[in-house]
C-alpha atoms as a PDB file:
ATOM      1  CA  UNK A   1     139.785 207.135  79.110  1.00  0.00           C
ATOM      2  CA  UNK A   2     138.271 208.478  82.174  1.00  0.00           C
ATOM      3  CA  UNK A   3     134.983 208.148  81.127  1.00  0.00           C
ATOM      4  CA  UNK A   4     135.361 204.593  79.808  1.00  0.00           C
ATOM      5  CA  UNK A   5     136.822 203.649  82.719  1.00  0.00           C
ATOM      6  CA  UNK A   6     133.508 205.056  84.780  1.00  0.00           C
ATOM      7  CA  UNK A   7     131.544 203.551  82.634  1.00  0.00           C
ATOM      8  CA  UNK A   8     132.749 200.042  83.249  1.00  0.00           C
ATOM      9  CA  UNK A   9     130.552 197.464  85.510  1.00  0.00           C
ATOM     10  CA  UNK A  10     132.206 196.855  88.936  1.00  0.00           C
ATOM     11  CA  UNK A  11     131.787 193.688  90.802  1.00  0.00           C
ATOM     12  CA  UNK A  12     131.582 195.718  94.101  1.00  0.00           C
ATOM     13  CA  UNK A  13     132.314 198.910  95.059  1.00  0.00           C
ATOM     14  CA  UNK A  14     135.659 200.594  95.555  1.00  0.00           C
ATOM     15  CA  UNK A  15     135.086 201.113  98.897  1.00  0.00           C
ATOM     16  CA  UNK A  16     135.008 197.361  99.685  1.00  0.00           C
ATOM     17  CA  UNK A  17     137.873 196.249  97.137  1.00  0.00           C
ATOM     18  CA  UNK A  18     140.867 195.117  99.128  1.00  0.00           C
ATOM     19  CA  UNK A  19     143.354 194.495  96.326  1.00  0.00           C
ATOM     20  CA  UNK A  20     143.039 195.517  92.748  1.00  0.00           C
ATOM     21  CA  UNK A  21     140.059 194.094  90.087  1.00  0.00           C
ATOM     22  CA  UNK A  22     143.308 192.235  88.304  1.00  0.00           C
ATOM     23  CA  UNK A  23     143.893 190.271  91.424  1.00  0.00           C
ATOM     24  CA  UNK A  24     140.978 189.649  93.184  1.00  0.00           C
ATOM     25  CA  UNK A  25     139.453 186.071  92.856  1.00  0.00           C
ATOM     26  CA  UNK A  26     136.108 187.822  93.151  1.00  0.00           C
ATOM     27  CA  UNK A  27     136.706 189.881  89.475  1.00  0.00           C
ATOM     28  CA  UNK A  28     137.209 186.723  87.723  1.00  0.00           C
ATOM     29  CA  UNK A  29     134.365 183.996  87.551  1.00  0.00           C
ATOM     30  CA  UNK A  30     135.606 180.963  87.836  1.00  0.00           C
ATOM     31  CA  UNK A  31     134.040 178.195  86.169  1.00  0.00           C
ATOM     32  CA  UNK A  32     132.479 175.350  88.187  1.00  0.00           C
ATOM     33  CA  UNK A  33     131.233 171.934  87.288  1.00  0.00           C
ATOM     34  CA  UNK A  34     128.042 171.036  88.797  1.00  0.00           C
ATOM     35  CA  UNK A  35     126.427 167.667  89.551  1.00  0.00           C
ATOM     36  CA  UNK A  36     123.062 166.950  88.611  1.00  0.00           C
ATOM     37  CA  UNK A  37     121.204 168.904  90.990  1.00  0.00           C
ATOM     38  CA  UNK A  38     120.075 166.962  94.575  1.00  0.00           C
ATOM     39  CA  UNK A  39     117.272 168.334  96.470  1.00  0.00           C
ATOM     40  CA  UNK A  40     118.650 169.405  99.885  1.00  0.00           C
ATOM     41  CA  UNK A  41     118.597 167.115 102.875  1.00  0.00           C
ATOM     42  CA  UNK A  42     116.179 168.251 105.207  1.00  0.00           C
ATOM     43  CA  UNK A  43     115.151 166.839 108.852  1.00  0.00           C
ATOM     44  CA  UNK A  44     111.630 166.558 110.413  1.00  0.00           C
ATOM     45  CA  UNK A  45     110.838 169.267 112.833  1.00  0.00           C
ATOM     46  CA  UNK A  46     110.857 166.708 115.197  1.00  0.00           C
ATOM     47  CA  UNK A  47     114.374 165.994 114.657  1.00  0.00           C
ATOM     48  CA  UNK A  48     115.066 169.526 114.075  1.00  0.00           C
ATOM     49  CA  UNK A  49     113.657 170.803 117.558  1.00  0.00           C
ATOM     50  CA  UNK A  50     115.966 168.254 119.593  1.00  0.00           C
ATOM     51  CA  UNK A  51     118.448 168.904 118.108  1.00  0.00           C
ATOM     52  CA  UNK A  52     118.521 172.565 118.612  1.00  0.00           C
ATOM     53  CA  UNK A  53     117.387 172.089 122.349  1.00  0.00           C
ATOM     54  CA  UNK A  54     120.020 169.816 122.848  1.00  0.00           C
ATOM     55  CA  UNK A  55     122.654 172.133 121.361  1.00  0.00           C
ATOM     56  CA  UNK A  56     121.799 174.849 123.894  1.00  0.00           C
ATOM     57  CA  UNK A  57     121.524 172.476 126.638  1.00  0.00           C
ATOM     58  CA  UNK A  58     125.323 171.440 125.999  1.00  0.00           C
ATOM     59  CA  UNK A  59     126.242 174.963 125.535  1.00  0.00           C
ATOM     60  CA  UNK A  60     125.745 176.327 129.290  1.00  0.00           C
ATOM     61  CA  UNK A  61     127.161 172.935 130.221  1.00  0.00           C
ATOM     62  CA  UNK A  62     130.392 172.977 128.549  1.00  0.00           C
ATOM     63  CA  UNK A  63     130.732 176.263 129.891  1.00  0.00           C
ATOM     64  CA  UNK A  64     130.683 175.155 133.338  1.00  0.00           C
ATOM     65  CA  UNK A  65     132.744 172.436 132.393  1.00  0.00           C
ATOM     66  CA  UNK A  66     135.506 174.128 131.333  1.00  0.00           C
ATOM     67  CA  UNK A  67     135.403 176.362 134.242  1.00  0.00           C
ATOM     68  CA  UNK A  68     135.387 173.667 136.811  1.00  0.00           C
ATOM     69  CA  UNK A  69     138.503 172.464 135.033  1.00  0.00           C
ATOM     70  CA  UNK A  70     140.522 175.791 135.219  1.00  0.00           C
ATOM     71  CA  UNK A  71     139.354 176.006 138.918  1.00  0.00           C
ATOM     72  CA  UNK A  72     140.950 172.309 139.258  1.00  0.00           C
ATOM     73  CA  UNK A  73     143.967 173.051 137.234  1.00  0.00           C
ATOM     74  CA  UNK A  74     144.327 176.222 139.664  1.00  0.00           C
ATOM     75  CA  UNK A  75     144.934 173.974 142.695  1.00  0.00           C
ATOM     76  CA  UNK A  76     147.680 171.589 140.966  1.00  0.00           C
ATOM     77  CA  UNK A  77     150.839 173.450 141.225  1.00  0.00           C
ATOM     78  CA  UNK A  78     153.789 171.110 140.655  1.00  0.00           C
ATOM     79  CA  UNK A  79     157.250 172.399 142.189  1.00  0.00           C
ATOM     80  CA  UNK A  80     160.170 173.514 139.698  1.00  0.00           C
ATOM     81  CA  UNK A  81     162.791 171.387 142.092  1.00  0.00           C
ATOM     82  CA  UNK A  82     163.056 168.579 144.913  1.00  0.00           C
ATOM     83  CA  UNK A  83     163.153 169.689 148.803  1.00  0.00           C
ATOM     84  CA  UNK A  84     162.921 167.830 151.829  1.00  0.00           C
ATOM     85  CA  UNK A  85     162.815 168.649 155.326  1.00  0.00           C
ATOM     86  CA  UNK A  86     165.922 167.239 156.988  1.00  0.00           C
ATOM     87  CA  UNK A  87     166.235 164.468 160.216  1.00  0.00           C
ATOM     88  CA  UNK A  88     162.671 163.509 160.659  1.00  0.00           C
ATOM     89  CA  UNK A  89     162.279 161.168 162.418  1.00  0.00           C
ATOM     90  CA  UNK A  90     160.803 157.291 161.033  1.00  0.00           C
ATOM     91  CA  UNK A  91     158.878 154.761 162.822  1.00  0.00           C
ATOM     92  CA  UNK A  92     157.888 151.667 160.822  1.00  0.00           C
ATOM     93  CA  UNK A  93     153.972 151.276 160.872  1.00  0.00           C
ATOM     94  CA  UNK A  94     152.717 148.679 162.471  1.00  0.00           C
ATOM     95  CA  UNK A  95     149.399 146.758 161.865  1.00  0.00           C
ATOM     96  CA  UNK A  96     146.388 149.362 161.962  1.00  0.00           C
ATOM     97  CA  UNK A  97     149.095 152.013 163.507  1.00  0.00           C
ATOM     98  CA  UNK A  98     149.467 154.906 160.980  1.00  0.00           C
ATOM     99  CA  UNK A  99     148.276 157.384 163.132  1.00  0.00           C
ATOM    100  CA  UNK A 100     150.293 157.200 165.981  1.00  0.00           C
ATOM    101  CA  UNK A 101     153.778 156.651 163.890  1.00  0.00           C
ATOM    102  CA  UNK A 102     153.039 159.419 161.988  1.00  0.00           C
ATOM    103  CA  UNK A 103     152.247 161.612 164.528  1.00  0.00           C
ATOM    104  CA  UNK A 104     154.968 160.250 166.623  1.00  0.00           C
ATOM    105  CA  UNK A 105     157.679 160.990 163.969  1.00  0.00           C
ATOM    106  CA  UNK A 106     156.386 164.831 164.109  1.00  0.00           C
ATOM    107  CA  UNK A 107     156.602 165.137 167.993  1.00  0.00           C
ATOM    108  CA  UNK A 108     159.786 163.753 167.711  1.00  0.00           C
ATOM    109  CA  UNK A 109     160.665 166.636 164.994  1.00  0.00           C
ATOM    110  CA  UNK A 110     159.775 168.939 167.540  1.00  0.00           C
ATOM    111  CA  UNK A 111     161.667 167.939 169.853  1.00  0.00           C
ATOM    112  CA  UNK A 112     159.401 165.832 172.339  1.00  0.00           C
ATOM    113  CA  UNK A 113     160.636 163.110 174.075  1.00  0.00           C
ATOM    114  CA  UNK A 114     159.596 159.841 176.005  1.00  0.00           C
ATOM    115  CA  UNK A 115     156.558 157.768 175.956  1.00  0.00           C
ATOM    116  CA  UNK A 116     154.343 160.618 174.673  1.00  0.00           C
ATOM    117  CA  UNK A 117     156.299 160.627 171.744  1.00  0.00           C
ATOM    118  CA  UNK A 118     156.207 157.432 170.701  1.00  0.00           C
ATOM    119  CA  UNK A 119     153.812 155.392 168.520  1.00  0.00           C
ATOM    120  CA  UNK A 120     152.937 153.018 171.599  1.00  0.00           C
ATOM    121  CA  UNK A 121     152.820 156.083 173.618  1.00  0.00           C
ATOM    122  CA  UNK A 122     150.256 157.613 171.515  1.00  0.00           C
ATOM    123  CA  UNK A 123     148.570 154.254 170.567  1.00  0.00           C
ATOM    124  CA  UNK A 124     147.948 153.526 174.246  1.00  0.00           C
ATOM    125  CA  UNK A 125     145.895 157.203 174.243  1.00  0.00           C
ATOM    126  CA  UNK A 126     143.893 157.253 171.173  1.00  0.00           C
ATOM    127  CA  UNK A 127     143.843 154.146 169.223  1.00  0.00           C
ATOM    128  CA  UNK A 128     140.575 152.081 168.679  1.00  0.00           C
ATOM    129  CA  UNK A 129     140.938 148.648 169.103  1.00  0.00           C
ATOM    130  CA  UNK A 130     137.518 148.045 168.164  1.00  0.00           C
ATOM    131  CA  UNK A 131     137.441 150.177 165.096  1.00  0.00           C
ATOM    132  CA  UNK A 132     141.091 148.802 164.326  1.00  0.00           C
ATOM    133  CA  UNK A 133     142.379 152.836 163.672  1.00  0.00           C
ATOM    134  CA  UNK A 134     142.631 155.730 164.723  1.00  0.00           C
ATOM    135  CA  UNK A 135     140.131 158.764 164.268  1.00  0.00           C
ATOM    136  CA  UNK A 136     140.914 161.208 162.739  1.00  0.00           C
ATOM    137  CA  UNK A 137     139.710 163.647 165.098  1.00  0.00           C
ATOM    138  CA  UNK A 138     141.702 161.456 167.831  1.00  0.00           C
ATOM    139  CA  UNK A 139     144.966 161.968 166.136  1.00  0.00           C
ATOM    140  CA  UNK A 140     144.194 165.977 166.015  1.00  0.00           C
ATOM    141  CA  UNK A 141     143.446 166.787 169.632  1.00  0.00           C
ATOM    142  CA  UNK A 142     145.707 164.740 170.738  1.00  0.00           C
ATOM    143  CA  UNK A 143     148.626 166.938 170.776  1.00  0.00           C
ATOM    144  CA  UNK A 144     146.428 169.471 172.704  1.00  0.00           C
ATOM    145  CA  UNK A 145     147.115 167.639 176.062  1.00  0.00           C
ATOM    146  CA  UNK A 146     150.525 167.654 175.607  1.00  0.00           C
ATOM    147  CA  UNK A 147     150.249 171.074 175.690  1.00  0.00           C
ATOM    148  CA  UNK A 148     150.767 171.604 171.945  1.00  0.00           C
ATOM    149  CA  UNK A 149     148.641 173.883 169.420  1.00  0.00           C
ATOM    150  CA  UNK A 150     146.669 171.474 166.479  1.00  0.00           C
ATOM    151  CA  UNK A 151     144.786 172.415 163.634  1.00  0.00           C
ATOM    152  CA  UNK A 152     143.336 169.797 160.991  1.00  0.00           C
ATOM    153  CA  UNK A 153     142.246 171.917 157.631  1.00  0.00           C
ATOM    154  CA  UNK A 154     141.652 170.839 153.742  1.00  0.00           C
ATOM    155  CA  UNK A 155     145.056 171.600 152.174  1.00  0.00           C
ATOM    156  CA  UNK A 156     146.449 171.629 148.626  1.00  0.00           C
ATOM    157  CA  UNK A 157     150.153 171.028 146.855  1.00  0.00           C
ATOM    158  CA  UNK A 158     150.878 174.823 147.767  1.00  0.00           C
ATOM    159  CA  UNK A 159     150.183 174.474 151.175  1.00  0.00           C
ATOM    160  CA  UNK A 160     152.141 171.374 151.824  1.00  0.00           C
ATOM    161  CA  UNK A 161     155.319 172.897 149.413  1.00  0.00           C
ATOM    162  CA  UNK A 162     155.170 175.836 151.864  1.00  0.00           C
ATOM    163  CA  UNK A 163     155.325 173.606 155.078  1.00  0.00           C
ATOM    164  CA  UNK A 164     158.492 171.637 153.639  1.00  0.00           C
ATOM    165  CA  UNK A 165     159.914 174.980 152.820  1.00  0.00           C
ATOM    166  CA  UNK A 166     159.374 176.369 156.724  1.00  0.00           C
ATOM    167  CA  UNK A 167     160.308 173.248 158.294  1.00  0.00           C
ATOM    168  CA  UNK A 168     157.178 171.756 159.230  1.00  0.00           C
ATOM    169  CA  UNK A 169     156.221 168.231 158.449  1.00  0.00           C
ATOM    170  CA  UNK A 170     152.650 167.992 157.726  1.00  0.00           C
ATOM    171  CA  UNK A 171     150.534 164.439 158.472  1.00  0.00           C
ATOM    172  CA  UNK A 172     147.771 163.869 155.874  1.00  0.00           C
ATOM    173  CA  UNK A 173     145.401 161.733 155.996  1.00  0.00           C
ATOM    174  CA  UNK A 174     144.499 159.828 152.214  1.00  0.00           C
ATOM    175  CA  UNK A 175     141.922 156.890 151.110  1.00  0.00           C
ATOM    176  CA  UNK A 176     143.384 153.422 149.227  1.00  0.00           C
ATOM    177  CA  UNK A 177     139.620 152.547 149.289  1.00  0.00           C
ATOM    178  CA  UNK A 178     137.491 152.473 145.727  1.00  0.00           C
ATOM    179  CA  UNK A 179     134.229 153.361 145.240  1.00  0.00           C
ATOM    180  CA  UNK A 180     131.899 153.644 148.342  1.00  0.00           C
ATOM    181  CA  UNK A 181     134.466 151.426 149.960  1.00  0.00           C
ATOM    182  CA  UNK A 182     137.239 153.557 152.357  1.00  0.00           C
ATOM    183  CA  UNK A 183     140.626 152.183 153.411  1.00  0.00           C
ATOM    184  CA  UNK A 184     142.044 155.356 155.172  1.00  0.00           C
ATOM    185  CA  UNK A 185     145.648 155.744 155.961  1.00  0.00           C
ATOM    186  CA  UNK A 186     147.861 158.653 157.304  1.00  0.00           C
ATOM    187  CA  UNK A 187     151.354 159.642 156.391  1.00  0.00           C
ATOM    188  CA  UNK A 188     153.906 162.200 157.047  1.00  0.00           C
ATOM    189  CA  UNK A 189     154.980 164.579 154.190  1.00  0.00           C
ATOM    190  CA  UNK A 190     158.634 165.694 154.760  1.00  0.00           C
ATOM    191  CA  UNK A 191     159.422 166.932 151.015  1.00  0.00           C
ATOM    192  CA  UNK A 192     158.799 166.943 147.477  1.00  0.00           C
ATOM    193  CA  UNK A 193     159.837 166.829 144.003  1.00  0.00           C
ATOM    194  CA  UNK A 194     158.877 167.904 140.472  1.00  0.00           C
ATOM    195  CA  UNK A 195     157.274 164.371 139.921  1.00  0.00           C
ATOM    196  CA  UNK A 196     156.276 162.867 143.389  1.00  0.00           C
ATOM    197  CA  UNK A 197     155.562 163.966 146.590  1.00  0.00           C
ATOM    198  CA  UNK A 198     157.724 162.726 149.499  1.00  0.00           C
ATOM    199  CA  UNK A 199     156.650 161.083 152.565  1.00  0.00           C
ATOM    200  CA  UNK A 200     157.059 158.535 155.457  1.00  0.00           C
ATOM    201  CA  UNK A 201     154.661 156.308 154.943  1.00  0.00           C
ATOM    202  CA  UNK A 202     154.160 152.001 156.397  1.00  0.00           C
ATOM    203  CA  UNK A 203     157.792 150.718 156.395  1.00  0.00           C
ATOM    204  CA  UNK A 204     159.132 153.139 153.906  1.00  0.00           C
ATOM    205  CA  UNK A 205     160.719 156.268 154.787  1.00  0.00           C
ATOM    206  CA  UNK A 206     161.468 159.188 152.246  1.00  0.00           C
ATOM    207  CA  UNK A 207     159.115 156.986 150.014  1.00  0.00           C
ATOM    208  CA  UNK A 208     158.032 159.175 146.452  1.00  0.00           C
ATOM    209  CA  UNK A 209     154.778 158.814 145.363  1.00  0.00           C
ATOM    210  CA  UNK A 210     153.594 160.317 141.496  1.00  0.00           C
ATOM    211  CA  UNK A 211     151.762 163.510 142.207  1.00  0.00           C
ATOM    212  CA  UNK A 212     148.575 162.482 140.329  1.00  0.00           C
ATOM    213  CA  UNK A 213     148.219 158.757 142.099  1.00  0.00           C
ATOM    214  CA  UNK A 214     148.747 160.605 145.529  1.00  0.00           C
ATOM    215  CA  UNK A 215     146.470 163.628 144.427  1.00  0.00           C
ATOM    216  CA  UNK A 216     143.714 160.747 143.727  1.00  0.00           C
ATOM    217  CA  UNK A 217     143.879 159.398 147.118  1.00  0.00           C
ATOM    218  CA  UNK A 218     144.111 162.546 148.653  1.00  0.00           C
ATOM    219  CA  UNK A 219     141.075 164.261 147.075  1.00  0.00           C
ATOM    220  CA  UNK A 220     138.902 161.228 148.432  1.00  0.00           C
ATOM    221  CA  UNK A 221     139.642 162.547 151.896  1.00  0.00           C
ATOM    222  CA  UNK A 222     138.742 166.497 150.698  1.00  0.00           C
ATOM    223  CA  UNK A 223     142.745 166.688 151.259  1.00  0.00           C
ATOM    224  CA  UNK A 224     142.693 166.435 154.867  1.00  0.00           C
ATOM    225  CA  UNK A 225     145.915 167.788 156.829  1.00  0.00           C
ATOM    226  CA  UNK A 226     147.034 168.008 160.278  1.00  0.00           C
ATOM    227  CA  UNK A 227     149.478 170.710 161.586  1.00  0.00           C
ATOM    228  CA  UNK A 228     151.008 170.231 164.878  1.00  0.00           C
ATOM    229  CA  UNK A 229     153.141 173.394 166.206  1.00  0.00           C
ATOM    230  CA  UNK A 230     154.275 174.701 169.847  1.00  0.00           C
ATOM    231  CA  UNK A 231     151.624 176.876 171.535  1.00  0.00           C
ATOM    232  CA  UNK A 232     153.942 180.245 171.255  1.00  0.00           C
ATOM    233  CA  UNK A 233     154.552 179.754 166.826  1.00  0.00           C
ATOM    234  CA  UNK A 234     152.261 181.154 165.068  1.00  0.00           C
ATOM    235  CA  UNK A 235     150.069 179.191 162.317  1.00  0.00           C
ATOM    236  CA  UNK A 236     151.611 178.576 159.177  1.00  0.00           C
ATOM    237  CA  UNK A 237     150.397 181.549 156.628  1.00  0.00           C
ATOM    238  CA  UNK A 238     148.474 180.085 153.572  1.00  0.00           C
ATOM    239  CA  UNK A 239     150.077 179.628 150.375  1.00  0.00           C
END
């Protein structure tokens, strides 16, 4: 029996059998029906060149595709629950007068009082009749000569979670525009939420706005932020 069984034809070596002959779809031909035979499909080189060019052009491409999309994905952390920094103060926007309400509602946080904490106050200082706004670089320095420390940065969702957390309403600056065309406008954040961030913003105060239609506008501006803080507290640490 031994012998016989050597002597029988293998369809591949023992070595390379994973289950036994009896079970192996490979021991046991299986019949097939076939067609009348079709000559294969072949393209011209021409056709046959771009298309291989073009499928290592995408290659590379997708690659970097994909990466710039984890790199974006990166950025968009969404909180797990809804904060909001308490008592700060609201002023109702008037006509062309975002800046200075927003940055009045701040100083008022802080405790400043007066005029200089106002938005006609701080209109009378830096607003641009002309330009009917306020610069953006206006808004930042202003606090300066009220002897207050100012630094305008790009910032992201972690940042401006991290403010609410401390205490610190940030302004941000964001474009309604579309296209080439730019309608800026600045708000105060003072909290947010799994689905929206919160803000005082126009005539609204606590007003939510969806993450993604705020992270739209805010990207036009490269996410532009303003902290304001006394001269003798120390930066805000990033996120």
């Amino acid at each position: 029996m031994e012998d016989a069984f050597s002597a029988m034809p293998m369809p591949f070596p023992l070595s390379r059998r994973a289950v036994p002959p009896a079970v192996c779809p490979a021991a046991r031909p299986v019949p097939v029906h076939r067609g009348p035979s079709r000559p294969p499909v072949r393209l011209p080189w021409l056709a046959q060149s771009w298309l291989t060019r073009s499928l290592w052009f995408v290659r590379p491409w997708s690659c970097v595709l994909l990466l710039l999309a984890a790199l974006a994905c990166a950025g968009c952390v969404r909180p797990a629950a809804e904060r909001i920094i308490p008592d700060v103060p609201f002023f109702a926007q008037e006509q062309y007068q975002c800046g200075p309400a927003s940055l009045a509602g701040v100083l008022r946080h802080m405790g400043l009082t007066g005029a200089q904490a106002t938005p006609e106050g701080i209109a009378e200082a830096i607003f641009r009749p002309g330009m009917h706004g306020t610069l953006s670089l206006d808004l930042a320095l202003h606090p300066r000569t009220l002897g207050l420390a100012s630094r305008w940065y790009d910032g992201s969702v972690a940042d401006l979670m991290a403010a609410v957390d401390a205490g610190r309403p940030r302004i941000i600056m964001v474009d309604h525009g579309y296209g080439p065309v730019s309608t800026y406008h600045f708000m105060v954040v003072v909290g947010y939420a799994p689905d929206a961030v919160i803000v005082n913003s126009d005539r609204t105060p606590l007003q939510r706005l969806p993450w993604a239609s705020f992270l739209r506008t805010w990207d036009r501006t490269d996410r532009w932020t303003l902290e304001v803080r006394r001269q003798d507290a120390a930066p805000a640490p990033a996120p």
